[in-house]
PDB file of N, CA and C in Angstrom:
ATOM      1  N   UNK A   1      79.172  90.055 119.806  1.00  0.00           N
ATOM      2  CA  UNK A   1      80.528  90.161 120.323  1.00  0.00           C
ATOM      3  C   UNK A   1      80.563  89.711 121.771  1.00  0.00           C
ATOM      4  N   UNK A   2      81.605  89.251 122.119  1.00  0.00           N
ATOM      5  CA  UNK A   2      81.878  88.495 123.492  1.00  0.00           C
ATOM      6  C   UNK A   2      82.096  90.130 124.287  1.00  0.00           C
ATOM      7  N   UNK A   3      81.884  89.636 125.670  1.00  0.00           N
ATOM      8  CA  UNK A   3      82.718  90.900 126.275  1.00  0.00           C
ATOM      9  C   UNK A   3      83.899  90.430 126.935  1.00  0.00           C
ATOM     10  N   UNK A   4      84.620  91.360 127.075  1.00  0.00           N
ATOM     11  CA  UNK A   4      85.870  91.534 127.116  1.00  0.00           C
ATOM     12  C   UNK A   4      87.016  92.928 126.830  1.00  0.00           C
ATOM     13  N   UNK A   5      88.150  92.285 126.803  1.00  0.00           N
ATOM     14  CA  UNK A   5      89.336  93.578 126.471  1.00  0.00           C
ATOM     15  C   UNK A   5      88.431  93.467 124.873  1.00  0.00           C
ATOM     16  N   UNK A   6      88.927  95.097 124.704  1.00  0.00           N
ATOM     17  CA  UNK A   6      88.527  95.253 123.256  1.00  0.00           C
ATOM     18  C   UNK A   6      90.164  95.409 122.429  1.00  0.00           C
ATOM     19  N   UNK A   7      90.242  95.005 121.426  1.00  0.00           N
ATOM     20  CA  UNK A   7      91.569  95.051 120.474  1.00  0.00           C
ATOM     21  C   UNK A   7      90.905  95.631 119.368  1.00  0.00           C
ATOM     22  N   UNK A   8      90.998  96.728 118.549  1.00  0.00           N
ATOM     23  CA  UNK A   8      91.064  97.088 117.794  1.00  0.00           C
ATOM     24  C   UNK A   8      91.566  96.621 116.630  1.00  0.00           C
ATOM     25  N   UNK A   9      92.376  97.107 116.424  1.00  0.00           N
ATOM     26  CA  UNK A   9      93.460  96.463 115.635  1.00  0.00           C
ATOM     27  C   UNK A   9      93.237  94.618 115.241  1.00  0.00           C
ATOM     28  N   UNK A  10      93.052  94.105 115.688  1.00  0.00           N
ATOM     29  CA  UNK A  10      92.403  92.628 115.434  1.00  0.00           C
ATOM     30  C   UNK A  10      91.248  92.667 114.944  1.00  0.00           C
ATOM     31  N   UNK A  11      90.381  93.669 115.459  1.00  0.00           N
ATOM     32  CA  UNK A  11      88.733  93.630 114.830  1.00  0.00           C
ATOM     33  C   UNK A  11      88.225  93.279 115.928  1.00  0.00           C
ATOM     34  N   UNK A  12      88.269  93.180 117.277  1.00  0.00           N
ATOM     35  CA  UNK A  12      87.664  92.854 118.382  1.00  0.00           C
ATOM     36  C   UNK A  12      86.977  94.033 118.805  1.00  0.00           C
ATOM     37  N   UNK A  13      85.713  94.083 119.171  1.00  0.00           N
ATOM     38  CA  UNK A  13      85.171  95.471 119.910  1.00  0.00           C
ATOM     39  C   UNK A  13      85.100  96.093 118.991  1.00  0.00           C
ATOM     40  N   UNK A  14      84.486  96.125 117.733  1.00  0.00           N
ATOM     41  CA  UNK A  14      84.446  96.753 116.308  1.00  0.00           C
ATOM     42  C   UNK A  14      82.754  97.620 117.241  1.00  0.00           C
ATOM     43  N   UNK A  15      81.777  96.663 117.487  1.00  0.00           N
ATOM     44  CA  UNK A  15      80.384  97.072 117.526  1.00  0.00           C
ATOM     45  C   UNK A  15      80.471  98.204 118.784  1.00  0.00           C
ATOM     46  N   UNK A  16      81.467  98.642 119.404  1.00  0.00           N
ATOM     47  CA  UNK A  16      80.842  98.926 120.937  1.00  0.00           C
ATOM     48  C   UNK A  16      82.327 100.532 120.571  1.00  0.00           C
ATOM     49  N   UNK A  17      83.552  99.812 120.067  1.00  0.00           N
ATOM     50  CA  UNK A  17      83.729 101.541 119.281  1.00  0.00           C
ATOM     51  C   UNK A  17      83.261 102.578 118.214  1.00  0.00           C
ATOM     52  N   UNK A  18      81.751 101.694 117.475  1.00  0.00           N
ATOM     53  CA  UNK A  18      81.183 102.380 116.536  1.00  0.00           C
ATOM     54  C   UNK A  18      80.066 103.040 117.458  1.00  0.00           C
ATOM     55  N   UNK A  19      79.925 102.357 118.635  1.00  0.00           N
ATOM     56  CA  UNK A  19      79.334 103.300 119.732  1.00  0.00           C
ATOM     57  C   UNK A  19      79.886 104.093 120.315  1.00  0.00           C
ATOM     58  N   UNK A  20      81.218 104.270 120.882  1.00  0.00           N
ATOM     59  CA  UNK A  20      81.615 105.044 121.231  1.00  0.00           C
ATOM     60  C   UNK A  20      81.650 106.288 120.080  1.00  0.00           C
ATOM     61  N   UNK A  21      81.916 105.754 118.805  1.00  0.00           N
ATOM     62  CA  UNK A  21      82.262 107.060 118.231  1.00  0.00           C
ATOM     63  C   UNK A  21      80.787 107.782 118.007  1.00  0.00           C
ATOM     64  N   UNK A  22      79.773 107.056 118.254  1.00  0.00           N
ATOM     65  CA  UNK A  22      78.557 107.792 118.138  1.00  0.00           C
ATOM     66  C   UNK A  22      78.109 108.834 118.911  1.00  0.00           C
ATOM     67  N   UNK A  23      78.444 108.424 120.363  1.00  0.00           N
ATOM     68  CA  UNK A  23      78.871 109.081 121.215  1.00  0.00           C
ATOM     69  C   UNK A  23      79.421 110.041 121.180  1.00  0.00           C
ATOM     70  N   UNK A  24      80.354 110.208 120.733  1.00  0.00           N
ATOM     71  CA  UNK A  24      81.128 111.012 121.083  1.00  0.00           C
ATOM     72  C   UNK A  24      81.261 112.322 120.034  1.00  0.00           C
ATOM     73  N   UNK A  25      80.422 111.867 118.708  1.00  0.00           N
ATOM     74  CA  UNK A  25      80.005 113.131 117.711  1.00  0.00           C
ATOM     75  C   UNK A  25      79.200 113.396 117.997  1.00  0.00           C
ATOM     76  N   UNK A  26      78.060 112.558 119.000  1.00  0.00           N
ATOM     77  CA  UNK A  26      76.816 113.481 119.329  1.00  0.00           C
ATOM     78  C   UNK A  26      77.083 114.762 120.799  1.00  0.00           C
ATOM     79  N   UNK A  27      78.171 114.314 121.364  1.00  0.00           N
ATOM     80  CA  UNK A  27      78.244 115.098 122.350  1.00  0.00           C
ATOM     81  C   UNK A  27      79.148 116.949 122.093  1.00  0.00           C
ATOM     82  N   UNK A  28      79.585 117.296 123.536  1.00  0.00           N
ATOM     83  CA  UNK A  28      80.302 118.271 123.137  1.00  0.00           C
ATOM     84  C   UNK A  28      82.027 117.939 123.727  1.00  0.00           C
ATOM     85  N   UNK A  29      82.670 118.142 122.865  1.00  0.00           N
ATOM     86  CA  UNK A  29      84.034 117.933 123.419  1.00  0.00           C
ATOM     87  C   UNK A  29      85.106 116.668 123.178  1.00  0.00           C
ATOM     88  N   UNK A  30      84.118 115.989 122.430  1.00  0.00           N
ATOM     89  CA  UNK A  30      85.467 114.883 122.672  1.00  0.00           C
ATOM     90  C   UNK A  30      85.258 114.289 120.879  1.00  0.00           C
ATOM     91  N   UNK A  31      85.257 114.892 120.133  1.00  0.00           N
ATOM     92  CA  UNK A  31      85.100 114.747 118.592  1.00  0.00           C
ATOM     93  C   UNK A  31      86.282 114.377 118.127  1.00  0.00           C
ATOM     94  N   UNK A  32      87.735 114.587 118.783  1.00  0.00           N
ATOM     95  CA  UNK A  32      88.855 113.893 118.487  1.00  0.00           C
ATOM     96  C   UNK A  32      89.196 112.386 118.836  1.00  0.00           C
ATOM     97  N   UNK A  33      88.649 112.373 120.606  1.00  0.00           N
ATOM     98  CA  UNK A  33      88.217 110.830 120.561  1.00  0.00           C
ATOM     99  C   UNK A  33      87.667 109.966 119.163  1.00  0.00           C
ATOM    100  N   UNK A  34      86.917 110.348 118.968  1.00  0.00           N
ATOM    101  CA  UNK A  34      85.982 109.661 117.486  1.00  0.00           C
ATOM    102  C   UNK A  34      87.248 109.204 116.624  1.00  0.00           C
ATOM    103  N   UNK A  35      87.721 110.682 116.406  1.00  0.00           N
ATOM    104  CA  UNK A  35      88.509 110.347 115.192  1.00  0.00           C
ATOM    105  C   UNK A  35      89.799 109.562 115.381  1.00  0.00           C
ATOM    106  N   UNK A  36      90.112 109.560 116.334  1.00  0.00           N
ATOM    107  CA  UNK A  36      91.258 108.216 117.198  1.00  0.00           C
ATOM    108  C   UNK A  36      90.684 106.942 117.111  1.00  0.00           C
ATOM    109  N   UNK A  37      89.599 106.740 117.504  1.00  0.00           N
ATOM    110  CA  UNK A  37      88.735 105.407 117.611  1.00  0.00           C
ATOM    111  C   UNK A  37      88.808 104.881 116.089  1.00  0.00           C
ATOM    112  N   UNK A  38      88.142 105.703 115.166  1.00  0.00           N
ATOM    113  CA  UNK A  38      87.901 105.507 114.016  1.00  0.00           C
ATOM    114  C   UNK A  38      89.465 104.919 113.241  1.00  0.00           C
ATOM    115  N   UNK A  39      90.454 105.703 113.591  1.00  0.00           N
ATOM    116  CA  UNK A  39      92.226 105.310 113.171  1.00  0.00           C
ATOM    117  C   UNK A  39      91.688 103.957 114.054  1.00  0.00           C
ATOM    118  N   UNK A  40      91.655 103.914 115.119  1.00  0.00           N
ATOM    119  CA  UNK A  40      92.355 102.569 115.624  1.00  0.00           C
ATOM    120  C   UNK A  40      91.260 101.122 115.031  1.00  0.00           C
ATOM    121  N   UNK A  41      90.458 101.740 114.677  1.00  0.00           N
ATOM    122  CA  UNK A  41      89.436 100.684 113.881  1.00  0.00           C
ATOM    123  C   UNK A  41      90.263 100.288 112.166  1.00  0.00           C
ATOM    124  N   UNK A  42      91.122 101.187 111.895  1.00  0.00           N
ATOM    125  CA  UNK A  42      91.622 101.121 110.501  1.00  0.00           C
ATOM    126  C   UNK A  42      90.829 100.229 109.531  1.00  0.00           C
ATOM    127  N   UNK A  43      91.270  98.845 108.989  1.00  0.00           N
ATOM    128  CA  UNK A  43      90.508  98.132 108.130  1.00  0.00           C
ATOM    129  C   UNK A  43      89.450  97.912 108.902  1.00  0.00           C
ATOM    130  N   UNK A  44      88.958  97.599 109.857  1.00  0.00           N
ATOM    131  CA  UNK A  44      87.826  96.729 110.505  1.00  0.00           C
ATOM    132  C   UNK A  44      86.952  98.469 110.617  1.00  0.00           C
ATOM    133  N   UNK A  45      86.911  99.129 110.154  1.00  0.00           N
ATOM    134  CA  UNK A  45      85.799  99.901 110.595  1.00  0.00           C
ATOM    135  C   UNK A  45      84.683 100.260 109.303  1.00  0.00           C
ATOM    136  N   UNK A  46      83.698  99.770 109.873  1.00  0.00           N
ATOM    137  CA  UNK A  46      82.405  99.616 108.852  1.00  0.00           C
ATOM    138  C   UNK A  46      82.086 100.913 108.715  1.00  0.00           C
ATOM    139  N   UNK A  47      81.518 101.034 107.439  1.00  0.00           N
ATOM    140  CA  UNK A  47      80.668 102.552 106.697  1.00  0.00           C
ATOM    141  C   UNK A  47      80.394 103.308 107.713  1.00  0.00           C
ATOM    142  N   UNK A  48      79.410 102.837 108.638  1.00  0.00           N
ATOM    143  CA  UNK A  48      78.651 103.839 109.446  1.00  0.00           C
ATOM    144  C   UNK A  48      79.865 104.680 110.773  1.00  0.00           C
ATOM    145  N   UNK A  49      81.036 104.032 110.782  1.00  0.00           N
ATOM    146  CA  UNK A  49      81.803 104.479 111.412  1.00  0.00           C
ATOM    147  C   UNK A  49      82.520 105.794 111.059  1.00  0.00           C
ATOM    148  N   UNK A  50      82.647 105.876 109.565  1.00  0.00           N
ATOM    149  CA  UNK A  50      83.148 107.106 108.974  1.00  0.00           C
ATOM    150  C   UNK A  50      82.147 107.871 108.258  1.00  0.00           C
ATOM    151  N   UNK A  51      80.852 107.725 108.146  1.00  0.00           N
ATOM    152  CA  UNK A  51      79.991 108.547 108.370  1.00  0.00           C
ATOM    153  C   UNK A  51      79.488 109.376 109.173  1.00  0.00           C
ATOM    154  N   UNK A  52      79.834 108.752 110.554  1.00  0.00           N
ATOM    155  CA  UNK A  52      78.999 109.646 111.701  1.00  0.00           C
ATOM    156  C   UNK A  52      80.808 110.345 111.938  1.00  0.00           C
ATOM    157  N   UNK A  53      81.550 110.216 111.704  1.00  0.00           N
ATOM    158  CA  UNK A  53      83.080 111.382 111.971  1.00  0.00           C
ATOM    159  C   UNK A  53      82.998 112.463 110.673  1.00  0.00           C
ATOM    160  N   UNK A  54      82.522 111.668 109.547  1.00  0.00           N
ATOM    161  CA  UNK A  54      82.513 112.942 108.435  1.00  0.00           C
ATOM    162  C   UNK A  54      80.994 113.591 108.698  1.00  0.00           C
ATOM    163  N   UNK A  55      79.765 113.548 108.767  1.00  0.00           N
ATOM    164  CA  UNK A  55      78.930 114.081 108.914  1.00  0.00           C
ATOM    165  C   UNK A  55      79.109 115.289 110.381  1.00  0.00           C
ATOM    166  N   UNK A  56      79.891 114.867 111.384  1.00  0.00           N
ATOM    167  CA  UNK A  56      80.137 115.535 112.657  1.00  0.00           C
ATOM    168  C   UNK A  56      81.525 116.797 111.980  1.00  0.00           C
ATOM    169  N   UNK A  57      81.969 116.173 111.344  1.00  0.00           N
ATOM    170  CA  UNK A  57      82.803 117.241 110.731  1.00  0.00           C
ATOM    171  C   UNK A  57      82.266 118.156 110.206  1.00  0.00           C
ATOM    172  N   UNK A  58      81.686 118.105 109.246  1.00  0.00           N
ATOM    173  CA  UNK A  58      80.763 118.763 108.207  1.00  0.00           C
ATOM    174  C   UNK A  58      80.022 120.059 108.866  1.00  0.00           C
ATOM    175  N   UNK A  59      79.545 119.640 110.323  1.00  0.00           N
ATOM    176  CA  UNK A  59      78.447 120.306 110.640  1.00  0.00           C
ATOM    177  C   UNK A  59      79.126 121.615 111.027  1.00  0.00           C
ATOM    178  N   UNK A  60      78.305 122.610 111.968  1.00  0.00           N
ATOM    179  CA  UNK A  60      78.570 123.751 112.473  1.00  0.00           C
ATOM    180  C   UNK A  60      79.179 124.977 111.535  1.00  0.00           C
ATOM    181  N   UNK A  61      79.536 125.850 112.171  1.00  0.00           N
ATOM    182  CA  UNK A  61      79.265 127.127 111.164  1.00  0.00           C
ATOM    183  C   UNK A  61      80.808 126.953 110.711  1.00  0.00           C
ATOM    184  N   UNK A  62      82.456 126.041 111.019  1.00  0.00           N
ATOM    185  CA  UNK A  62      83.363 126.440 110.641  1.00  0.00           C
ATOM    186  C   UNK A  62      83.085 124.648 110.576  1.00  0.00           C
ATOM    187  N   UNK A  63      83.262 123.866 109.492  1.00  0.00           N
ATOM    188  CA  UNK A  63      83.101 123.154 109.446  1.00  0.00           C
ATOM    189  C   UNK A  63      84.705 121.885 109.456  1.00  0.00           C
ATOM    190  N   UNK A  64      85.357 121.112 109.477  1.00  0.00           N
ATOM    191  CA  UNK A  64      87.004 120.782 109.613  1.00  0.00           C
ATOM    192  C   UNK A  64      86.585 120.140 108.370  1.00  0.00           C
ATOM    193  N   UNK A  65      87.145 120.459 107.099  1.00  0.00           N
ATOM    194  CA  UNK A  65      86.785 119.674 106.163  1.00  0.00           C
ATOM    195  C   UNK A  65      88.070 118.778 105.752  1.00  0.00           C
ATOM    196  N   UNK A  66      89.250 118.759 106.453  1.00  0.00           N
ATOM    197  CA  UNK A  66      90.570 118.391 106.314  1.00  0.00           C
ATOM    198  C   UNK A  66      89.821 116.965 106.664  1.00  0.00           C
ATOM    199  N   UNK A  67      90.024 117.194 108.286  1.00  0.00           N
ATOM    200  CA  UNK A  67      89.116 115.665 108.512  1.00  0.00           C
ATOM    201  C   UNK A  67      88.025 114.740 107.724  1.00  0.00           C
ATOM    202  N   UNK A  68      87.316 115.511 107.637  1.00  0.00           N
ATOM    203  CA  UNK A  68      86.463 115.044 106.905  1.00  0.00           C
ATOM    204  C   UNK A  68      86.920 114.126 105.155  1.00  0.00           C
ATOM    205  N   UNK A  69      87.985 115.128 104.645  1.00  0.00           N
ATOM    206  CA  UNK A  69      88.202 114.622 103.494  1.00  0.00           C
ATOM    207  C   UNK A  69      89.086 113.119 104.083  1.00  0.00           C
ATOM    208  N   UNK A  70      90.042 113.609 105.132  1.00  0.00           N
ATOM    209  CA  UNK A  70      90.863 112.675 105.495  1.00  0.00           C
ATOM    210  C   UNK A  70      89.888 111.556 105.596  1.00  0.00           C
ATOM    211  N   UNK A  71      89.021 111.531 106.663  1.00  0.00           N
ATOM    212  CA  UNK A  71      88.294 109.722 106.704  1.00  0.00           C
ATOM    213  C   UNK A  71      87.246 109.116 105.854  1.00  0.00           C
ATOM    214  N   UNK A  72      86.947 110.495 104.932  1.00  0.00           N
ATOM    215  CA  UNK A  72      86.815 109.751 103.033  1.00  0.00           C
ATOM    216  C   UNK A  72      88.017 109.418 102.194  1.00  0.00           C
ATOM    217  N   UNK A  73      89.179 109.488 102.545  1.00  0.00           N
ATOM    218  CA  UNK A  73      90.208 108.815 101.749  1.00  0.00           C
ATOM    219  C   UNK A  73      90.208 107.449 102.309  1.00  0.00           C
ATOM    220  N   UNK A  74      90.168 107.498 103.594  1.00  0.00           N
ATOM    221  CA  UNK A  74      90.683 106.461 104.769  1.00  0.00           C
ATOM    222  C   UNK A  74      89.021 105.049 104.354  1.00  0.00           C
ATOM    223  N   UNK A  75      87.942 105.906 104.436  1.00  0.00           N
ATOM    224  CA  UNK A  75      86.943 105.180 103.789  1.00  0.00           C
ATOM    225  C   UNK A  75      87.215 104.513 102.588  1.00  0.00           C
ATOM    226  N   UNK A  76      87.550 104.751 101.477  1.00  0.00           N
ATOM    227  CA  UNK A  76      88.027 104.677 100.197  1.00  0.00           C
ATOM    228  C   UNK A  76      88.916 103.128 100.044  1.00  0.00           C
ATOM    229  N   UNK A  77      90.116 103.595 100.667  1.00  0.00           N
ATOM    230  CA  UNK A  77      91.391 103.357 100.975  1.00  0.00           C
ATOM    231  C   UNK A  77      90.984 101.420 101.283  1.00  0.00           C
ATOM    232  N   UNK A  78      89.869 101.336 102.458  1.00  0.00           N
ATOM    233  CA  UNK A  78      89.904 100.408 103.479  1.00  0.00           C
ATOM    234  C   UNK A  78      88.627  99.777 102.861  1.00  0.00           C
ATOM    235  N   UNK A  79      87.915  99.903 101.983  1.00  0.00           N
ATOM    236  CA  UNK A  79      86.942  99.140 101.090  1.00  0.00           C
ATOM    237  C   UNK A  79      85.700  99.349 101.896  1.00  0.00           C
ATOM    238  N   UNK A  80      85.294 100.560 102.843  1.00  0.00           N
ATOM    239  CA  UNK A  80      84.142 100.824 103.559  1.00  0.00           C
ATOM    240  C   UNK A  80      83.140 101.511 102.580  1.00  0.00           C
ATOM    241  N   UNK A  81      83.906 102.400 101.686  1.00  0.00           N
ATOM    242  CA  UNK A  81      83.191 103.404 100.711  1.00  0.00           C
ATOM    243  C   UNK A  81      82.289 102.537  99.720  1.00  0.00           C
ATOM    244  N   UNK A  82      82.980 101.521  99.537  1.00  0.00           N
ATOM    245  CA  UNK A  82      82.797 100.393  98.550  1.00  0.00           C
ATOM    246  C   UNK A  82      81.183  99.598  98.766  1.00  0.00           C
ATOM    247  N   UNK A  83      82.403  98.843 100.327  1.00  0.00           N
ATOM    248  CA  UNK A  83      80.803  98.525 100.800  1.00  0.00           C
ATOM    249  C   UNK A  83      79.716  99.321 101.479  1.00  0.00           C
ATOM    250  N   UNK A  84      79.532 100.383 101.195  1.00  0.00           N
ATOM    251  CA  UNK A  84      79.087 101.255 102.119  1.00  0.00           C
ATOM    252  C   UNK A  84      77.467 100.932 101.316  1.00  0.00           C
ATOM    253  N   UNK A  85      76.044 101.007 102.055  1.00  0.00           N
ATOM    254  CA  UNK A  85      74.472 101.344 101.119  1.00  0.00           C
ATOM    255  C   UNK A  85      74.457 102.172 100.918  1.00  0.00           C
ATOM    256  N   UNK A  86      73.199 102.446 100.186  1.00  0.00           N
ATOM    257  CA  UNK A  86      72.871 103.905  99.455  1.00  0.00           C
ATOM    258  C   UNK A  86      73.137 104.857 100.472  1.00  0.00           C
ATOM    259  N   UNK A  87      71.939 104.528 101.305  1.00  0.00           N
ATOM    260  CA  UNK A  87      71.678 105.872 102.642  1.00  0.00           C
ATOM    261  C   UNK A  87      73.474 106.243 103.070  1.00  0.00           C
ATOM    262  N   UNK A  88      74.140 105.105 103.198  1.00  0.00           N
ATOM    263  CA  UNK A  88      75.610 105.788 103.878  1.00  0.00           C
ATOM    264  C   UNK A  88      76.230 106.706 102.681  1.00  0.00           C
ATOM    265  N   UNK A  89      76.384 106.381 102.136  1.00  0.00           N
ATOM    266  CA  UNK A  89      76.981 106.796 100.382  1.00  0.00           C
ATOM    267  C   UNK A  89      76.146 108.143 100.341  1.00  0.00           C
ATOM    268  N   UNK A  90      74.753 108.510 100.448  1.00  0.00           N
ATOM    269  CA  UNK A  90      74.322 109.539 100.372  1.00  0.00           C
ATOM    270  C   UNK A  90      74.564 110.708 101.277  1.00  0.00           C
ATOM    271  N   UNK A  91      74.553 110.081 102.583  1.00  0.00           N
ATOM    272  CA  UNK A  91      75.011 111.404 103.783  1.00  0.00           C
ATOM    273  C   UNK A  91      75.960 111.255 103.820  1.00  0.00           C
ATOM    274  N   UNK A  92      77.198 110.837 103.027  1.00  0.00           N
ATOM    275  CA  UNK A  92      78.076 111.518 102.867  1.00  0.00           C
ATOM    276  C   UNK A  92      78.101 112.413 102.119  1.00  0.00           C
ATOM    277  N   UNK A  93      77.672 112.176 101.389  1.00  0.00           N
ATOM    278  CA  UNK A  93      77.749 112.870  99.692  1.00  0.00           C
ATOM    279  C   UNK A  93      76.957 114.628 100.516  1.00  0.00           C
ATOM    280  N   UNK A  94      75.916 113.976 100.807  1.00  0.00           N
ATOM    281  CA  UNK A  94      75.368 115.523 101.773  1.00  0.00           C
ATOM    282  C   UNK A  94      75.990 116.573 102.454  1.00  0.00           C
ATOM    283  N   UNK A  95      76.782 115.460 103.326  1.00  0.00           N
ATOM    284  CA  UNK A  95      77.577 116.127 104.678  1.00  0.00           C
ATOM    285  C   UNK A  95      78.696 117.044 103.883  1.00  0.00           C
ATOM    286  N   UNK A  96      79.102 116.289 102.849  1.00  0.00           N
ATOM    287  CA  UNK A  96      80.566 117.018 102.108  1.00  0.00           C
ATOM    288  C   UNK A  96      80.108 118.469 101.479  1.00  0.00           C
ATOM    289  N   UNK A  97      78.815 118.421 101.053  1.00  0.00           N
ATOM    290  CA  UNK A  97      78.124 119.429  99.840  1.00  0.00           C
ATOM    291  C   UNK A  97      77.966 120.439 100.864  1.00  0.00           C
ATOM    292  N   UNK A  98      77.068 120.161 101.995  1.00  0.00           N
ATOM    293  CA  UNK A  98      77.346 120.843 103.241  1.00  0.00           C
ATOM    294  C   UNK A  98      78.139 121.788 103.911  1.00  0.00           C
ATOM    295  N   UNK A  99      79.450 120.690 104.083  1.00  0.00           N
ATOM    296  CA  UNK A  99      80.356 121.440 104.890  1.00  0.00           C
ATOM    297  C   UNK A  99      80.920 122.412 104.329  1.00  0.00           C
ATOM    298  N   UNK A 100      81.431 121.840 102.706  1.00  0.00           N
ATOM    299  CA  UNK A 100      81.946 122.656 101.127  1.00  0.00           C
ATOM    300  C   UNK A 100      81.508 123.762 101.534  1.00  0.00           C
ATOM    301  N   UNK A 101      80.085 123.958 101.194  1.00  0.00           N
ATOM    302  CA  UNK A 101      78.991 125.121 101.071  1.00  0.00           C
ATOM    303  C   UNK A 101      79.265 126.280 102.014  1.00  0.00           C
ATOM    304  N   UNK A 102      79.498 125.626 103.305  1.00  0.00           N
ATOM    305  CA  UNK A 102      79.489 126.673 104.587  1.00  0.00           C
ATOM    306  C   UNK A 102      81.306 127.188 104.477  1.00  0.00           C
ATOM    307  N   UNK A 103      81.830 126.488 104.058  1.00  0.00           N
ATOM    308  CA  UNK A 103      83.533 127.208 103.688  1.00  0.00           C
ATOM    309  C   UNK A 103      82.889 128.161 102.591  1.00  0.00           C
ATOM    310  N   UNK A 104      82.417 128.345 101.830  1.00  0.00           N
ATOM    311  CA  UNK A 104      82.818 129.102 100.442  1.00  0.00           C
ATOM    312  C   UNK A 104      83.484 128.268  99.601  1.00  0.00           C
ATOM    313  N   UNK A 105      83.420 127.161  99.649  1.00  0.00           N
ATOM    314  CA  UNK A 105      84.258 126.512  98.550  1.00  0.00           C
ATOM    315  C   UNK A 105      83.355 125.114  97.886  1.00  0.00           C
ATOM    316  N   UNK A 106      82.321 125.020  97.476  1.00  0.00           N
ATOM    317  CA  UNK A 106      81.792 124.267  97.102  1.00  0.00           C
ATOM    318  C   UNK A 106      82.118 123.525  95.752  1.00  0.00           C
ATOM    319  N   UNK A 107      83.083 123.617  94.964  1.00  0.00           N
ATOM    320  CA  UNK A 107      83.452 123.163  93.966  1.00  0.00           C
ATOM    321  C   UNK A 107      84.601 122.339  94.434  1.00  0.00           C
ATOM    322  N   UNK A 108      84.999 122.199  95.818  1.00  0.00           N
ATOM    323  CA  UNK A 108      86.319 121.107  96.428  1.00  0.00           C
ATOM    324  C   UNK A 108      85.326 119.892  96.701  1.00  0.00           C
ATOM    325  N   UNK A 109      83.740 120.034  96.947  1.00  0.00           N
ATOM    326  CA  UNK A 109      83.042 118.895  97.225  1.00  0.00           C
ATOM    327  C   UNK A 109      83.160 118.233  95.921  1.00  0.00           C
ATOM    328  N   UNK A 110      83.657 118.366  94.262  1.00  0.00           N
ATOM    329  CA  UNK A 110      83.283 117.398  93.563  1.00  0.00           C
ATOM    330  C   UNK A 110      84.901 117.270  93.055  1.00  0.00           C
ATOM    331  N   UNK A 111      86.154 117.442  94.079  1.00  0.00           N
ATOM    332  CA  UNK A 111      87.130 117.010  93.445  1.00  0.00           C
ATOM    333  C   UNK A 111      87.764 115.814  94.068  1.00  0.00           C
TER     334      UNK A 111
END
């Protein structure tokens, strides 16, 4: 990628907001950033982009599984799920069984 303004929405700066959102699920505090980044990536955002927002969802003892389901529809939806490899396809599949698990509701992970 050139540097420059990043556009989203065009697909410009695709590689450097899948960093930011990496960023920003590994840190503390700004996990909504991610999930803004990830919207403003809409079609142009590759597998690993809605993996590391649903796996960051998933985690901790109250887990947001709204989100989470939300940017597996949004995955779905935008042909990322599709093209997604095994390994991405699998930690999701993890992260969901996961997060399910820690709600008490583990039978919403296979609907």
């Amino acid at each position: 990628e050139k540097c420059g303004a990043m556009d989203l929405p065009a697909g410009v700066g695709v590689g450097a907001a899948v960093e930011y959102i990496a960023a920003c699920v590994s840190g503390d505090g700004c996990f909504d950033e991610a999930v803004v980044a990830l919207r403003a990536l809409g079609p142009h955002a590759p597998p690993v982009a809605f993996v590391l927002v649903i796996e960051a969802s998933c985690r901790g003892l109250n887990p947001n599984m709204q989100i989470a389901r939300g940017a597996l529809e949004m995955m779905a939806e935008t042909g990322a799920l599709a093209s997604a490899d095994m390994s991405e396809t699998v930690a999701v599949y993890v992260s969901l069984v996961a997060g399910y698990g820690r709600k008490g509701d583990l039978d919403a992970a296979f609907e």
